[in-house]
PDB file of N, CA and C in Angstrom:
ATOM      1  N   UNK A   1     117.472 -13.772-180.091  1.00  0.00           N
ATOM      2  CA  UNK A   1     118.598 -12.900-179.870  1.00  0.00           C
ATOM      3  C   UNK A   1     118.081 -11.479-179.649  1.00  0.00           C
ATOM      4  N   UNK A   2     118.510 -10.953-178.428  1.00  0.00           N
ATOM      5  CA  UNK A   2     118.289  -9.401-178.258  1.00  0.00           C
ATOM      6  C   UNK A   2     118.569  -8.705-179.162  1.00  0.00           C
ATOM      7  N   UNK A   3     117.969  -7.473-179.668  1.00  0.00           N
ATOM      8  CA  UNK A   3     118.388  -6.560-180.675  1.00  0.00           C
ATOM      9  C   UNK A   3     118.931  -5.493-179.803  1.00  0.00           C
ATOM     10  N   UNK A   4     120.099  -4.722-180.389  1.00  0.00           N
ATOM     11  CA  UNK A   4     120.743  -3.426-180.091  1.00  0.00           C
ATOM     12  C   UNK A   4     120.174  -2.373-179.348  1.00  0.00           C
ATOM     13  N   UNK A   5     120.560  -2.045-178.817  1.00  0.00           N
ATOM     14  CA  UNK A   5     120.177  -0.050-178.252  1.00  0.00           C
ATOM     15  C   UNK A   5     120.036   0.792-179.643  1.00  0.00           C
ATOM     16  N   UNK A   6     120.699   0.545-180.830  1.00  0.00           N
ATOM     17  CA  UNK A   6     121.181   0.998-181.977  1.00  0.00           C
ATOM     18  C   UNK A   6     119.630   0.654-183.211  1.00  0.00           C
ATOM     19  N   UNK A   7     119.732  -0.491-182.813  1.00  0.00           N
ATOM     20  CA  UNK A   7     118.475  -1.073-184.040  1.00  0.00           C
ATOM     21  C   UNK A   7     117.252  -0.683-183.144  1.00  0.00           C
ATOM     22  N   UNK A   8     117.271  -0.772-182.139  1.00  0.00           N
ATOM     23  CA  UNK A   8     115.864  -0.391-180.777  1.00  0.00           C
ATOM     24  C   UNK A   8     115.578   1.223-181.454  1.00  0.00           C
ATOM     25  N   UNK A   9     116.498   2.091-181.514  1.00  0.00           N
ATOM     26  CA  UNK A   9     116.000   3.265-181.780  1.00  0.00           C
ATOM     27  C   UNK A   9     115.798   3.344-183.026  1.00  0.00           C
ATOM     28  N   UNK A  10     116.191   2.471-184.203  1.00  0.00           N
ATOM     29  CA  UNK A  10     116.004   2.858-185.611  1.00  0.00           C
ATOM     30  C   UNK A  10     114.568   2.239-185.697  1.00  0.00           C
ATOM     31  N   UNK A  11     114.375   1.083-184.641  1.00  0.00           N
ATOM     32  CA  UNK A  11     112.897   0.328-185.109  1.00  0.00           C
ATOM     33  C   UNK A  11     111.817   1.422-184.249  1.00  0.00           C
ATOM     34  N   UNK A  12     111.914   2.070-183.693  1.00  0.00           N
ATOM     35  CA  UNK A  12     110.870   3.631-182.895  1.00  0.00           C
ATOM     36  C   UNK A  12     111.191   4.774-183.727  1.00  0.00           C
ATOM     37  N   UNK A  13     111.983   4.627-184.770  1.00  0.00           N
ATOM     38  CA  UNK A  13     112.080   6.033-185.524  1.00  0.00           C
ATOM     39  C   UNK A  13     111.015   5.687-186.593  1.00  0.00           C
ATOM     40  N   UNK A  14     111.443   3.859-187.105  1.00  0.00           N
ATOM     41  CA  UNK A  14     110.513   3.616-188.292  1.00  0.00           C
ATOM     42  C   UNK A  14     109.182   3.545-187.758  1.00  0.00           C
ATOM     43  N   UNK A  15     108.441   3.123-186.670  1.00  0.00           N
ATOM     44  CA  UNK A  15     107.171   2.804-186.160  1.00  0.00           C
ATOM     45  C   UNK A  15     106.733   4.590-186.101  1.00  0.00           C
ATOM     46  N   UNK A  16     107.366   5.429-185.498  1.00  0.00           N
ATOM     47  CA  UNK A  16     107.000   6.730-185.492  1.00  0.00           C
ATOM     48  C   UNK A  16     106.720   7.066-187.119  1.00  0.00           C
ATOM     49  N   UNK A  17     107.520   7.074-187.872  1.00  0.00           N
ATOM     50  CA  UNK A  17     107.154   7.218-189.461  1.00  0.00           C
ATOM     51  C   UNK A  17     106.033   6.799-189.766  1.00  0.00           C
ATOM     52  N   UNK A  18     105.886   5.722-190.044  1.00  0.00           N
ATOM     53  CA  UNK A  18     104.955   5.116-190.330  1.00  0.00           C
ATOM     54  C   UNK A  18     103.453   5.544-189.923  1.00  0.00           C
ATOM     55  N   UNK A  19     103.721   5.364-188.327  1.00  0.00           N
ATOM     56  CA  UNK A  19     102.336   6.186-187.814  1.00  0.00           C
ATOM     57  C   UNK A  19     102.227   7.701-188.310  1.00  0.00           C
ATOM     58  N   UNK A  20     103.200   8.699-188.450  1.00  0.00           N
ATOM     59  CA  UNK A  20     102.832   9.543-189.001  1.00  0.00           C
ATOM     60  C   UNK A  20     102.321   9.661-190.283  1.00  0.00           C
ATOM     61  N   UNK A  21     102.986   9.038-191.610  1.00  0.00           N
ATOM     62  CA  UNK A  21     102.448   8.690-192.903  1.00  0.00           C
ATOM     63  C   UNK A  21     100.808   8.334-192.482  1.00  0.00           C
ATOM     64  N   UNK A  22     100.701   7.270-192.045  1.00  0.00           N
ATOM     65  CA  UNK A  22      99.236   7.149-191.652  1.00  0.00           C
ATOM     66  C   UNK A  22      98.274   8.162-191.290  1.00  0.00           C
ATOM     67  N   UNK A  23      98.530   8.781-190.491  1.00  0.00           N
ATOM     68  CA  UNK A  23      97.920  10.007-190.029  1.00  0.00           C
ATOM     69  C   UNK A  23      97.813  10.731-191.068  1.00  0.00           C
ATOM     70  N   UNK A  24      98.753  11.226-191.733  1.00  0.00           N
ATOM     71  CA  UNK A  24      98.822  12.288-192.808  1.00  0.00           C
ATOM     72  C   UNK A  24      97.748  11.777-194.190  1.00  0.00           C
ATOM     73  N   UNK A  25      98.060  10.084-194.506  1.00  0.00           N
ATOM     74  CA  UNK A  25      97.271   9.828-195.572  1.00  0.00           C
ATOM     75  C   UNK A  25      95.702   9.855-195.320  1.00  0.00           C
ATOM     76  N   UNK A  26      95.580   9.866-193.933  1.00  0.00           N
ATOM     77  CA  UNK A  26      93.783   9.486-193.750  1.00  0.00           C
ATOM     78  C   UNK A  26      93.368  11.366-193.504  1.00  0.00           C
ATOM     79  N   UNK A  27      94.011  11.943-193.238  1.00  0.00           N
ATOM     80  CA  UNK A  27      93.789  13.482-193.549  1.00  0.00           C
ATOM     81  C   UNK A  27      93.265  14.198-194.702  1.00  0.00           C
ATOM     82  N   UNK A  28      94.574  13.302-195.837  1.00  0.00           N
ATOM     83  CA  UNK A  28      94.379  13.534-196.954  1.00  0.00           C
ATOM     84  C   UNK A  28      93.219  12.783-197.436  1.00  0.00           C
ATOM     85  N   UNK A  29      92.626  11.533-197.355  1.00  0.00           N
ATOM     86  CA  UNK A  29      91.322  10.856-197.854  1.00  0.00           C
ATOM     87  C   UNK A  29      90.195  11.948-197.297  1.00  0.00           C
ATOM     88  N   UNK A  30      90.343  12.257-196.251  1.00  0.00           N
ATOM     89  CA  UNK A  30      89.344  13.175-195.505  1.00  0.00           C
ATOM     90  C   UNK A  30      89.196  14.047-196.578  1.00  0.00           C
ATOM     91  N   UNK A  31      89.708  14.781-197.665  1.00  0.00           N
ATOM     92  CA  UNK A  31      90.126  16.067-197.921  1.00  0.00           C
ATOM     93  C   UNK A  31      89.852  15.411-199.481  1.00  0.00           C
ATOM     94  N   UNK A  32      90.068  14.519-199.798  1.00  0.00           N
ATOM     95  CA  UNK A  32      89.979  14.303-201.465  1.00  0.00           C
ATOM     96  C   UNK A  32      88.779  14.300-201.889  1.00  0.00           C
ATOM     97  N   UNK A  33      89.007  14.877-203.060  1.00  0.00           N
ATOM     98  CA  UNK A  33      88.267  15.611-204.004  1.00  0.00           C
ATOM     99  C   UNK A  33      87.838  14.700-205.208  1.00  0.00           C
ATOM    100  N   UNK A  34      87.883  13.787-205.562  1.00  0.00           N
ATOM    101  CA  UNK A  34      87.709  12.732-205.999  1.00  0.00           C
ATOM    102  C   UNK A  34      87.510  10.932-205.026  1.00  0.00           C
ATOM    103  N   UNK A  35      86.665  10.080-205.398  1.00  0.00           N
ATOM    104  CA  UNK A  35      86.159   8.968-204.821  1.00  0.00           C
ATOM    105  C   UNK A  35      87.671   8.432-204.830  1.00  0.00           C
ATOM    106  N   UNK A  36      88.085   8.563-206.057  1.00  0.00           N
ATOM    107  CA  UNK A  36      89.923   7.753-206.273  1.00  0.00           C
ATOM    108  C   UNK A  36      90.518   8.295-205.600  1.00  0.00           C
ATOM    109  N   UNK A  37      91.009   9.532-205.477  1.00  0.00           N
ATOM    110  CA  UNK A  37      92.012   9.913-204.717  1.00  0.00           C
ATOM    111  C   UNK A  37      91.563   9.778-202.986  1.00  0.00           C
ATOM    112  N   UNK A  38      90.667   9.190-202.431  1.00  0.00           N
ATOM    113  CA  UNK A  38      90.288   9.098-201.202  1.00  0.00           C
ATOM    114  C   UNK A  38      90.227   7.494-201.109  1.00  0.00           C
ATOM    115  N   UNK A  39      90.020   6.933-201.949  1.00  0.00           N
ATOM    116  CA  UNK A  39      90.115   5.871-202.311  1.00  0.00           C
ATOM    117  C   UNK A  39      91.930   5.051-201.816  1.00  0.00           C
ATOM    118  N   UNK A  40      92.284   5.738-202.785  1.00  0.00           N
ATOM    119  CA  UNK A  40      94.002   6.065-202.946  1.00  0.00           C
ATOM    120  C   UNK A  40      94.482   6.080-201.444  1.00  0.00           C
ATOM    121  N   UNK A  41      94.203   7.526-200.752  1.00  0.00           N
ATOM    122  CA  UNK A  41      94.705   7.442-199.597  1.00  0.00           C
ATOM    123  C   UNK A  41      94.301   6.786-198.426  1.00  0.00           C
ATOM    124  N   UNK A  42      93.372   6.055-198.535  1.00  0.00           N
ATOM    125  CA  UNK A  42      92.847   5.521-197.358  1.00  0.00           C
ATOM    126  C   UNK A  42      93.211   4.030-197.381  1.00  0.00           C
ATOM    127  N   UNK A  43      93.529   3.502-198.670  1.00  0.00           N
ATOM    128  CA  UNK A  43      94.461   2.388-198.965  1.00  0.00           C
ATOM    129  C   UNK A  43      96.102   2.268-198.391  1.00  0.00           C
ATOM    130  N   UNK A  44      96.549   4.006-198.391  1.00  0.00           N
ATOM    131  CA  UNK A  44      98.259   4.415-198.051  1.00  0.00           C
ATOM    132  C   UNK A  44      97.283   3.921-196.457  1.00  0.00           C
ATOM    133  N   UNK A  45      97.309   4.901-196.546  1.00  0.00           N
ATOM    134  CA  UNK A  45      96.868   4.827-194.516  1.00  0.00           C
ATOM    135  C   UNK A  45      96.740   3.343-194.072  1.00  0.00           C
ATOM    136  N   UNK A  46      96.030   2.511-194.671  1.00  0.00           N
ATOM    137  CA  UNK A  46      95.648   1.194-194.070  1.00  0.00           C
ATOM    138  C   UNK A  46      97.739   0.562-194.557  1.00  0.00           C
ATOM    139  N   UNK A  47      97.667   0.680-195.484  1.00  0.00           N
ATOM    140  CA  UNK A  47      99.351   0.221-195.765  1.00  0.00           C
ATOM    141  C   UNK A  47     100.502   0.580-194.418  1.00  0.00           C
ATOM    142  N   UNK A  48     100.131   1.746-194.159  1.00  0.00           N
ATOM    143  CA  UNK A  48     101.127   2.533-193.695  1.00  0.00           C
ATOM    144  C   UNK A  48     101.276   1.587-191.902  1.00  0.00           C
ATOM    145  N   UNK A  49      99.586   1.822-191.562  1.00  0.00           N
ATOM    146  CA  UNK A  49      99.504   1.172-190.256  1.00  0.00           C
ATOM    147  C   UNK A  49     100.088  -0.422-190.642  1.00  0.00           C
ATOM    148  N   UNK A  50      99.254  -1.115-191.155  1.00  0.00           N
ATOM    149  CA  UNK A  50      99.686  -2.878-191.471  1.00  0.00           C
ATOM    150  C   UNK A  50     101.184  -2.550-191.100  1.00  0.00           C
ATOM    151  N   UNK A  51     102.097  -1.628-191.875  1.00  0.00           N
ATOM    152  CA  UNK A  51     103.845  -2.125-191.721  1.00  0.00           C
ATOM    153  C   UNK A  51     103.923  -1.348-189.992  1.00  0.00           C
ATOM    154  N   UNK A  52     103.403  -0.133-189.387  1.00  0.00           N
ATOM    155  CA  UNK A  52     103.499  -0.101-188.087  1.00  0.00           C
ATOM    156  C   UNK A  52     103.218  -1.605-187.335  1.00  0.00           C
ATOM    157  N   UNK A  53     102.437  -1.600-187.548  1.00  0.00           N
ATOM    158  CA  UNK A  53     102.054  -2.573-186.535  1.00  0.00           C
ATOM    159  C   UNK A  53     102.911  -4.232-186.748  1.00  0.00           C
ATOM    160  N   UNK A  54     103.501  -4.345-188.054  1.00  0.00           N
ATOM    161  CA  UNK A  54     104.698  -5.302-188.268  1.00  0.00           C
ATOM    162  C   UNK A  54     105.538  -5.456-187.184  1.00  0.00           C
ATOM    163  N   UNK A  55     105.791  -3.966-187.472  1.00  0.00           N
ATOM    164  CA  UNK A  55     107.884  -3.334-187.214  1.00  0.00           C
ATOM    165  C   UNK A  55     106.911  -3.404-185.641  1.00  0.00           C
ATOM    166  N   UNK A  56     105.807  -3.308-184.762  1.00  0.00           N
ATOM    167  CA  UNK A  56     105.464  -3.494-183.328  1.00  0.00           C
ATOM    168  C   UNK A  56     106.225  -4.684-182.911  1.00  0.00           C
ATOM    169  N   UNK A  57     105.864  -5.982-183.440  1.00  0.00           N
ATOM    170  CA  UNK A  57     106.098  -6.861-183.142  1.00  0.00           C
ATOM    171  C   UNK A  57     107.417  -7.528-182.810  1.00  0.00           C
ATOM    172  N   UNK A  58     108.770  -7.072-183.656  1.00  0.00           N
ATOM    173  CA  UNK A  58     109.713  -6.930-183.208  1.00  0.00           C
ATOM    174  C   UNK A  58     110.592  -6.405-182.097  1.00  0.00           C
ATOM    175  N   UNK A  59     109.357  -5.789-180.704  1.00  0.00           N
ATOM    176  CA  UNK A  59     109.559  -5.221-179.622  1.00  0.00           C
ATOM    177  C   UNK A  59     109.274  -5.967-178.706  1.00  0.00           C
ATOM    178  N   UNK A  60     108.300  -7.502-178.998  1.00  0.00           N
ATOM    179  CA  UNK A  60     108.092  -8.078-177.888  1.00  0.00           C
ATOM    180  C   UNK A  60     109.102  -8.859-177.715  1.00  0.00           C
TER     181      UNK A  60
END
């Protein structure tokens, strides 16, 4: 079943999120000051992409 014009733009608002969170958390690993807290964010970042690249798949 086709999805909406409506859900089409909410699923490119969430894929845009997401990729941004990503971006932002591997910035922050770049930047941590501790092994854990780089640790920490480079775990968000890998999280963040895995659910981008989910919510992708619902476009083919």
């Amino acid at each position: 079943m086709p999805i909406t014009e409506m859900e089409l733009q909410n699923l490119r608002h969430l894929i845009m999120e997401h990729e941004t969170v990503s971006c932002k958390m591997s910035c922050y690993a770049q930047d941590a000051s501790t092994p854990e807290f780089k640790q920490y964010f480079e775990k968000a970042a890998r999280c963040a992409d895995d659910t981008r690249q989910q919510l992708m798949t619902f476009l083919k």
